[in-house]
C-alpha atoms as a PDB file:
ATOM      1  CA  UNK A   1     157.102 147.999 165.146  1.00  0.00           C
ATOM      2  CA  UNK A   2     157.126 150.630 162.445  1.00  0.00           C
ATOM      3  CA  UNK A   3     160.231 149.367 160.893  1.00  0.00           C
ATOM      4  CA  UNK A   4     158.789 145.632 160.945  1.00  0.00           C
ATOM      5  CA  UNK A   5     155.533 146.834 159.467  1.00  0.00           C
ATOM      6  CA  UNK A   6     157.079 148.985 156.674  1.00  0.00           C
ATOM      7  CA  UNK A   7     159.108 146.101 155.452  1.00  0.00           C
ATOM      8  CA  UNK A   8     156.664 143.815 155.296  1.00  0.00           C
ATOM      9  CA  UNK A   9     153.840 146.456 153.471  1.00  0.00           C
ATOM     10  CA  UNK A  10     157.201 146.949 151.005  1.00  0.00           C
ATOM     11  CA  UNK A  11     157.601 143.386 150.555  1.00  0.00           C
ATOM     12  CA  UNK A  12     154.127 142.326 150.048  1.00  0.00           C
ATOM     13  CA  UNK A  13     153.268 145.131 147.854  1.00  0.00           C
ATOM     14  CA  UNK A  14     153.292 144.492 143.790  1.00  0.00           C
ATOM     15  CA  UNK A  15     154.769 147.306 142.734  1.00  0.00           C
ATOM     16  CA  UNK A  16     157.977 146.171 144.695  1.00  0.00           C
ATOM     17  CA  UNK A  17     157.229 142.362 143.348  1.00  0.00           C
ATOM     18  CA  UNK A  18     154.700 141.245 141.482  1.00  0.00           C
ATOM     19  CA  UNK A  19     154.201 137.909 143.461  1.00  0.00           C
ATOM     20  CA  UNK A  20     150.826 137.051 142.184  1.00  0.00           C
ATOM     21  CA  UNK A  21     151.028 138.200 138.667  1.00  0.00           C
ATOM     22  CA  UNK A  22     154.250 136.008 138.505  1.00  0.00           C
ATOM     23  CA  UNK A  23     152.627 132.617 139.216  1.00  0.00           C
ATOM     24  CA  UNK A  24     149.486 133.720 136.891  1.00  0.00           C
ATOM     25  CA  UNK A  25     149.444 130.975 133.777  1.00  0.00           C
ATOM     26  CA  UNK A  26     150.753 132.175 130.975  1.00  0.00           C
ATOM     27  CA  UNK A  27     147.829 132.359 129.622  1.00  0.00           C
ATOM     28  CA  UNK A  28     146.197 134.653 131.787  1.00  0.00           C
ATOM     29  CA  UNK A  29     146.003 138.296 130.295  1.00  0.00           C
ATOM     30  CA  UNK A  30     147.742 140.019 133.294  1.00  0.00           C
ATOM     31  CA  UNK A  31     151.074 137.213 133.642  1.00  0.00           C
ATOM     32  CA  UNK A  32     154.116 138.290 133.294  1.00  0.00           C
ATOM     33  CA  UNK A  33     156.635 137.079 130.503  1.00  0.00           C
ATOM     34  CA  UNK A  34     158.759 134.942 132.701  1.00  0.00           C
ATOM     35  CA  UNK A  35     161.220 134.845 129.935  1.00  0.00           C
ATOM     36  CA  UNK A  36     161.766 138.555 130.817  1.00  0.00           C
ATOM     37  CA  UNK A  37     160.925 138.968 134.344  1.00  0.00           C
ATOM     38  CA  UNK A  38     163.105 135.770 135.688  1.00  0.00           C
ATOM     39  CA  UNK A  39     160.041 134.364 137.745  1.00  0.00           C
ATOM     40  CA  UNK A  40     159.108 131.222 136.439  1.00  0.00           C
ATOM     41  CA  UNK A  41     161.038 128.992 139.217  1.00  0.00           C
ATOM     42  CA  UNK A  42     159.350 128.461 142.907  1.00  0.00           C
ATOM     43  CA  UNK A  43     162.614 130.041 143.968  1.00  0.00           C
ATOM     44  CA  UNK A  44     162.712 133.728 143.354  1.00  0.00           C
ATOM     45  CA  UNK A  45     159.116 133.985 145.444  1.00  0.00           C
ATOM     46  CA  UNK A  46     159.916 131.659 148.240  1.00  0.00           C
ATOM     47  CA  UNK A  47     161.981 133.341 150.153  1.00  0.00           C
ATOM     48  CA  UNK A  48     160.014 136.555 150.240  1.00  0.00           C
ATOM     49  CA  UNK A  49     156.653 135.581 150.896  1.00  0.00           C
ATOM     50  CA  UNK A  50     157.919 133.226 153.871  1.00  0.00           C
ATOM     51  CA  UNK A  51     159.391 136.936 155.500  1.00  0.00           C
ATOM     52  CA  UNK A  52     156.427 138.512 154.955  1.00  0.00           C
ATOM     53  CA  UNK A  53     154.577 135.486 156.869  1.00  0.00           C
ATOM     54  CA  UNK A  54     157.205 135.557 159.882  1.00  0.00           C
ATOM     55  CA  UNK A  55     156.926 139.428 159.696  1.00  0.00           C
ATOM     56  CA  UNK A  56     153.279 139.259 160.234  1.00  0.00           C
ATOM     57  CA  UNK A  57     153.567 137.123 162.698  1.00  0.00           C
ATOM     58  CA  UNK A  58     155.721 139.515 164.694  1.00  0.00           C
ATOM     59  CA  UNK A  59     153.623 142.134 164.234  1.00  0.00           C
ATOM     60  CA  UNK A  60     150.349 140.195 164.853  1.00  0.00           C
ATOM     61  CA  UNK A  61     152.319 139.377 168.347  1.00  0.00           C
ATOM     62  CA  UNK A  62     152.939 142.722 168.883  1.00  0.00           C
ATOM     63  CA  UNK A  63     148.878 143.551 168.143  1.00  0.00           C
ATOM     64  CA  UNK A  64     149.340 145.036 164.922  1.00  0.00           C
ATOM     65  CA  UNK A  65     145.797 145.329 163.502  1.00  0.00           C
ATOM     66  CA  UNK A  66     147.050 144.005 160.056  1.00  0.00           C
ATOM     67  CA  UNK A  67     149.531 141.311 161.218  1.00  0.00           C
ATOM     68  CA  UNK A  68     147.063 138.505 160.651  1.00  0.00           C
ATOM     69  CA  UNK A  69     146.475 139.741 157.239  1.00  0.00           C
ATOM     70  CA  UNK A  70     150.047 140.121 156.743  1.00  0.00           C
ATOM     71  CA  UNK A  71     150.179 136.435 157.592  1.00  0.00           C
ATOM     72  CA  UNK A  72     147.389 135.844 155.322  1.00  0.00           C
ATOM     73  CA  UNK A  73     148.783 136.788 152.512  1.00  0.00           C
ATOM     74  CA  UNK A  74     152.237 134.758 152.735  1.00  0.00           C
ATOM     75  CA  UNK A  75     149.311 131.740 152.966  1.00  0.00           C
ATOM     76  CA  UNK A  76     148.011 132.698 149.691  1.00  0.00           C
ATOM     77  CA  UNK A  77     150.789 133.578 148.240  1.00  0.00           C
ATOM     78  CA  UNK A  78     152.177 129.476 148.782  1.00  0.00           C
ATOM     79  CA  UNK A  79     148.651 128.370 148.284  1.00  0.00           C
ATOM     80  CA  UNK A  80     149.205 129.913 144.628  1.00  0.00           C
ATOM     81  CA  UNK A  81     152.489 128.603 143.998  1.00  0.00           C
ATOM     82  CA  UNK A  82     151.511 124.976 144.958  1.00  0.00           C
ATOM     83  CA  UNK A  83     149.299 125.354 142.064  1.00  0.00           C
ATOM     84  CA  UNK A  84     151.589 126.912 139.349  1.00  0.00           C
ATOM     85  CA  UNK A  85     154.247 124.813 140.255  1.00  0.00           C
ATOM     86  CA  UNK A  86     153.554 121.443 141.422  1.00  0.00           C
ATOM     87  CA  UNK A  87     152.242 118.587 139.034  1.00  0.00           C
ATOM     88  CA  UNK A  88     149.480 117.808 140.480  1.00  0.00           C
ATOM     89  CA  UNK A  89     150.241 113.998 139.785  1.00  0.00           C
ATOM     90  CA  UNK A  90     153.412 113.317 140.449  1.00  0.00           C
ATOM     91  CA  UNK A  91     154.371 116.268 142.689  1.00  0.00           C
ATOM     92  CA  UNK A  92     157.525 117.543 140.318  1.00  0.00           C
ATOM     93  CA  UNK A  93     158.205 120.886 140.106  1.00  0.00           C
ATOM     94  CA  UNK A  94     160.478 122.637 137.559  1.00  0.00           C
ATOM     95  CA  UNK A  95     163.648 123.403 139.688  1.00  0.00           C
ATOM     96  CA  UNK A  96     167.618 122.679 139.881  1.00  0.00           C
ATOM     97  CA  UNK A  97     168.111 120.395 142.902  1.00  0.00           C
ATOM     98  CA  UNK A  98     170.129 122.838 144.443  1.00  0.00           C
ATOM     99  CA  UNK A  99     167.468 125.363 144.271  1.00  0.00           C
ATOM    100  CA  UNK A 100     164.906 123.238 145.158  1.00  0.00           C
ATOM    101  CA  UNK A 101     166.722 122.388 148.422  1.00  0.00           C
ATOM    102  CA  UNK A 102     166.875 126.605 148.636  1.00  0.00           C
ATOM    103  CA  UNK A 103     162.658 126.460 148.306  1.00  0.00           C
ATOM    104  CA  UNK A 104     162.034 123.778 150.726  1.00  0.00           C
ATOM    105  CA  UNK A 105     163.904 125.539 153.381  1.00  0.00           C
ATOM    106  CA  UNK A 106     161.880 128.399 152.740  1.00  0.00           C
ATOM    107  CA  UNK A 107     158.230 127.065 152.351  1.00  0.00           C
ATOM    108  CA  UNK A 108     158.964 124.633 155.649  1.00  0.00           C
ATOM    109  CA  UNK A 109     159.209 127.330 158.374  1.00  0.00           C
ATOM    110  CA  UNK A 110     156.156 128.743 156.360  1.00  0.00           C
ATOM    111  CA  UNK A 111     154.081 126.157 156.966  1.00  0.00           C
ATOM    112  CA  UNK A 112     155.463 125.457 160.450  1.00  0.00           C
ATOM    113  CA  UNK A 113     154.348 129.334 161.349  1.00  0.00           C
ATOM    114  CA  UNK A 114     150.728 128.977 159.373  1.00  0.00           C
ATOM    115  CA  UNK A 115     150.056 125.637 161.540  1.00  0.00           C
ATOM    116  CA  UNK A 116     151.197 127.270 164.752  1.00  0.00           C
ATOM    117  CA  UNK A 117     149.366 130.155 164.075  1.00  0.00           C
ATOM    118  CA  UNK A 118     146.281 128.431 163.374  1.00  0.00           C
ATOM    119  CA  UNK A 119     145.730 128.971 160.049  1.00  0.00           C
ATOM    120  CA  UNK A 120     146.062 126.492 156.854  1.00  0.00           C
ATOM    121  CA  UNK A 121     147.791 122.646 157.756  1.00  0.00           C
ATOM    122  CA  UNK A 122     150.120 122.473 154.401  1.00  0.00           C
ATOM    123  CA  UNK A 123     151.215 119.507 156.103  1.00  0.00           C
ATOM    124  CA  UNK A 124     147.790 117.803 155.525  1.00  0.00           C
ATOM    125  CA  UNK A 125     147.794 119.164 152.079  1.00  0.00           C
ATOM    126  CA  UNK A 126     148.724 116.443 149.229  1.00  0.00           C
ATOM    127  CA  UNK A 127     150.484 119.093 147.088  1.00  0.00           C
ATOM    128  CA  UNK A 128     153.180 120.103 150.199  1.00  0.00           C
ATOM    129  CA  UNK A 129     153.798 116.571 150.582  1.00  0.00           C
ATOM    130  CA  UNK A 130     153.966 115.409 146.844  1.00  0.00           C
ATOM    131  CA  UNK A 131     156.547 118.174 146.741  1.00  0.00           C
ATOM    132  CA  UNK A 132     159.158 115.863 148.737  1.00  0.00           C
ATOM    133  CA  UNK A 133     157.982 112.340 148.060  1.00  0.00           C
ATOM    134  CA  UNK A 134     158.616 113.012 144.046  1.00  0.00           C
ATOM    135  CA  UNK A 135     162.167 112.643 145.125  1.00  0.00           C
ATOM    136  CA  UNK A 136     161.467 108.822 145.588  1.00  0.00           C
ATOM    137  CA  UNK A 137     160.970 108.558 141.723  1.00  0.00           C
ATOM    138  CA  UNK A 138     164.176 110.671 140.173  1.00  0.00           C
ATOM    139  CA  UNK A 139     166.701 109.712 142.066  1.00  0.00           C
ATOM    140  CA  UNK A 140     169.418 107.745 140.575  1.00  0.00           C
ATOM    141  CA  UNK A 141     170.249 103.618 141.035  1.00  0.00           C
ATOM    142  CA  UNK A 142     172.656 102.635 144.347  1.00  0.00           C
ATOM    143  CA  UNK A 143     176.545 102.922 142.691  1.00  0.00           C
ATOM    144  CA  UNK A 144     179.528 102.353 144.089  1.00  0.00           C
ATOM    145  CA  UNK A 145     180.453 105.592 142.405  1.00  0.00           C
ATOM    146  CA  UNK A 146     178.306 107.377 144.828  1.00  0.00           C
ATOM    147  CA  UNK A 147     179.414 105.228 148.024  1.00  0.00           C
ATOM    148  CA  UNK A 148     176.633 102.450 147.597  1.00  0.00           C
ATOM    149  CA  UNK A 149     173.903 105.574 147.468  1.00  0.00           C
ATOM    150  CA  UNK A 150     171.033 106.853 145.484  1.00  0.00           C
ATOM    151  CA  UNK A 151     171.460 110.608 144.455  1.00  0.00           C
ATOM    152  CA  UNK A 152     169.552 113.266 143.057  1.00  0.00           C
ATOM    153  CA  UNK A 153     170.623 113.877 139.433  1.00  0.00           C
ATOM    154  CA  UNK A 154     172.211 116.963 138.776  1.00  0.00           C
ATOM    155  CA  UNK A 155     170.431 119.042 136.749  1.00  0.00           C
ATOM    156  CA  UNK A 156     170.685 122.819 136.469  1.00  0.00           C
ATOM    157  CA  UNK A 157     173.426 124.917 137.526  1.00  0.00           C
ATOM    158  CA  UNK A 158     174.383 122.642 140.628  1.00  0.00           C
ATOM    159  CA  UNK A 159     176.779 119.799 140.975  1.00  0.00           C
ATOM    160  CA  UNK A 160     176.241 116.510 141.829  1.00  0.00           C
ATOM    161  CA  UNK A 161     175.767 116.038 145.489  1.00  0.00           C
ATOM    162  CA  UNK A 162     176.198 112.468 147.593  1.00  0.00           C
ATOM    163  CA  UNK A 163     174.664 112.318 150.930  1.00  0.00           C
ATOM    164  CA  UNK A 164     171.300 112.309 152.608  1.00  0.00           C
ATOM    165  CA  UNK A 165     168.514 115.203 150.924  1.00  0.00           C
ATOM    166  CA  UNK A 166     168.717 117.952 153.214  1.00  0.00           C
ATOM    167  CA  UNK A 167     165.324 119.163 154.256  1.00  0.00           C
ATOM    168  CA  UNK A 168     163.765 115.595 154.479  1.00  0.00           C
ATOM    169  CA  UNK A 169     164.444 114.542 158.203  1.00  0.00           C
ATOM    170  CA  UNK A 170     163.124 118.009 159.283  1.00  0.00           C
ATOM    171  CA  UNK A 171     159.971 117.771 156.933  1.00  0.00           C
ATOM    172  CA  UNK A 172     158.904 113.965 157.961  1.00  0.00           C
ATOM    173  CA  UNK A 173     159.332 115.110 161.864  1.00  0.00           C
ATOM    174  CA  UNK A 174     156.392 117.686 161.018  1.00  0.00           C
ATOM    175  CA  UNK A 175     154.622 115.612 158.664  1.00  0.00           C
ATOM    176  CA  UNK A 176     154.269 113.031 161.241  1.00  0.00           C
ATOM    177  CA  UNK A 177     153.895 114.947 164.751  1.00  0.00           C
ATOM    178  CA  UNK A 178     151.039 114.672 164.868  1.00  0.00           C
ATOM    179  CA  UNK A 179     150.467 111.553 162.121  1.00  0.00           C
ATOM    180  CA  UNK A 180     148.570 112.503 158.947  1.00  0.00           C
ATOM    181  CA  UNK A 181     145.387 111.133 158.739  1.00  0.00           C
ATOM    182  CA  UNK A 182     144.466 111.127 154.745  1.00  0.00           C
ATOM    183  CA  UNK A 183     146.138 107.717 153.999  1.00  0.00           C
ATOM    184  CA  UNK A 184     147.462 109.350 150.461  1.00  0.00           C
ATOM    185  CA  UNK A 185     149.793 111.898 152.294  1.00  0.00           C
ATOM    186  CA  UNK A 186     150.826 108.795 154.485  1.00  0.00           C
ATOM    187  CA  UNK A 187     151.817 107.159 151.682  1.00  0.00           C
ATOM    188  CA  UNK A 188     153.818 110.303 150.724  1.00  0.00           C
ATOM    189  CA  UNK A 189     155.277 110.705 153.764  1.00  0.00           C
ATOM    190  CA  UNK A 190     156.658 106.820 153.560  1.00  0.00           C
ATOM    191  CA  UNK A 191     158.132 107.541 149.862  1.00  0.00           C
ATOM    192  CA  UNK A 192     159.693 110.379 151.172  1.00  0.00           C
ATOM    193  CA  UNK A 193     161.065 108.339 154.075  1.00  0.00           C
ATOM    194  CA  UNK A 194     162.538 105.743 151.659  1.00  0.00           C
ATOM    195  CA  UNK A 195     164.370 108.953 149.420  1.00  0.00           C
ATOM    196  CA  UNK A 196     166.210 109.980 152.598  1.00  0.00           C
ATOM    197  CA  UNK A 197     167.031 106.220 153.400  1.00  0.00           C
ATOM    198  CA  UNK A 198     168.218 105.760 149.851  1.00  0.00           C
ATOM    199  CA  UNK A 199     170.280 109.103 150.154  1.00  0.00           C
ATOM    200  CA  UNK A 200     172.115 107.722 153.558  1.00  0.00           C
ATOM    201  CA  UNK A 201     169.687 109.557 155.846  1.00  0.00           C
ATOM    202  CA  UNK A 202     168.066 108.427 158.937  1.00  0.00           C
ATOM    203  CA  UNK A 203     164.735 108.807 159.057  1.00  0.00           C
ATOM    204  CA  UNK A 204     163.120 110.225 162.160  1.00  0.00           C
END
């Protein structure tokens, strides 16, 4: 338990990442300059805060007295960045598709452990689910090029890709057991079932 808890107090603690003064607006007097620090992608936080959540949620199983906070935190911490990074409107966030499949894969177990766990539903949460359908509007025409499929374009430091989008069968089978009842996250959770169609999925 001592190891677990040590990692995650190092991980969580903004002297060894600045996680919440990395998603401040740039405007805010403590922000960092992403320019300098690297930070300004949904990426380079993901990943982290998600192992502090599953390492709270060890040690909340093992009755640590702080694992729920632990756990509390990695909720905040995605709370924040659905906020800094997420158009409200349209859902679009500012990431290569290859990293964005990288995030995804990251904030989806996150939000699997905070609903398990009791805590905050980002599957009944507009931004979470704007985050996938936005896919629905960039992706390219059908072309016989890409074998009669729609693709992502390839922007960023990743090549083009042909084939279904990778997270999106998982994310729909949690977005819909059990069904969402706000009709606008239904209708993002259809858009994001016509992406993966487009793509050559199967939706679940």
């Amino acid at each position: 338990m001592i190891r677990r808890a040590g990692t995650a107090f190092m991980m969580l603690d903004d002297a060894a990442y600045p996680g919440e003064r990395a998603m401040l607006p740039w405007s805010h007097p403590e922000a960092l300059n992403p320019f300098y620090q690297g930070m300004e992608n949904m990426n380079f936080n993901a990943d982290r805060y998600r192992l502090v959540g599953k390492l709270g949620q060890v040690l909340h199983r093992l009755d640590h007295p702080q694992g729920r906070a632990i756990m509390r935190y990695a909720e905040a911490q995605m709370d924040l960045s659905l906020d800094r990074y997420v158009y409200p409107g349209s859902g679009c966030w500012e990431e290569s598709h290859g990293y964005c499949s990288h995030t995804m894969k990251n904030m989806l177990p996150l939000a699997m452990l905070l609903r398990e766990e009791g805590m905050r539903d980002l599957f009944a949460d507009i931004r979470f689910a704007r985050m996938f359908s936005f896919w629905a509007y960039a992706l390219s025409p059908r072309d016989p090029v890409f074998t009669g499929l729609r693709v992502r374009p390839p922007i960023g430091d990743h090549g083009l890709r042909i084939g279904p989008l990778g997270t999106y069968g998982w994310a729909l089978y949690e977005f819909t057991h059990p069904l969402p009842q706000d009709p606008a996250i239904r209708d993002q959770v259809r858009y994001t079932a016509w992406a993966l169609a487009q793509t050559g999925g199967s939706p679940p």
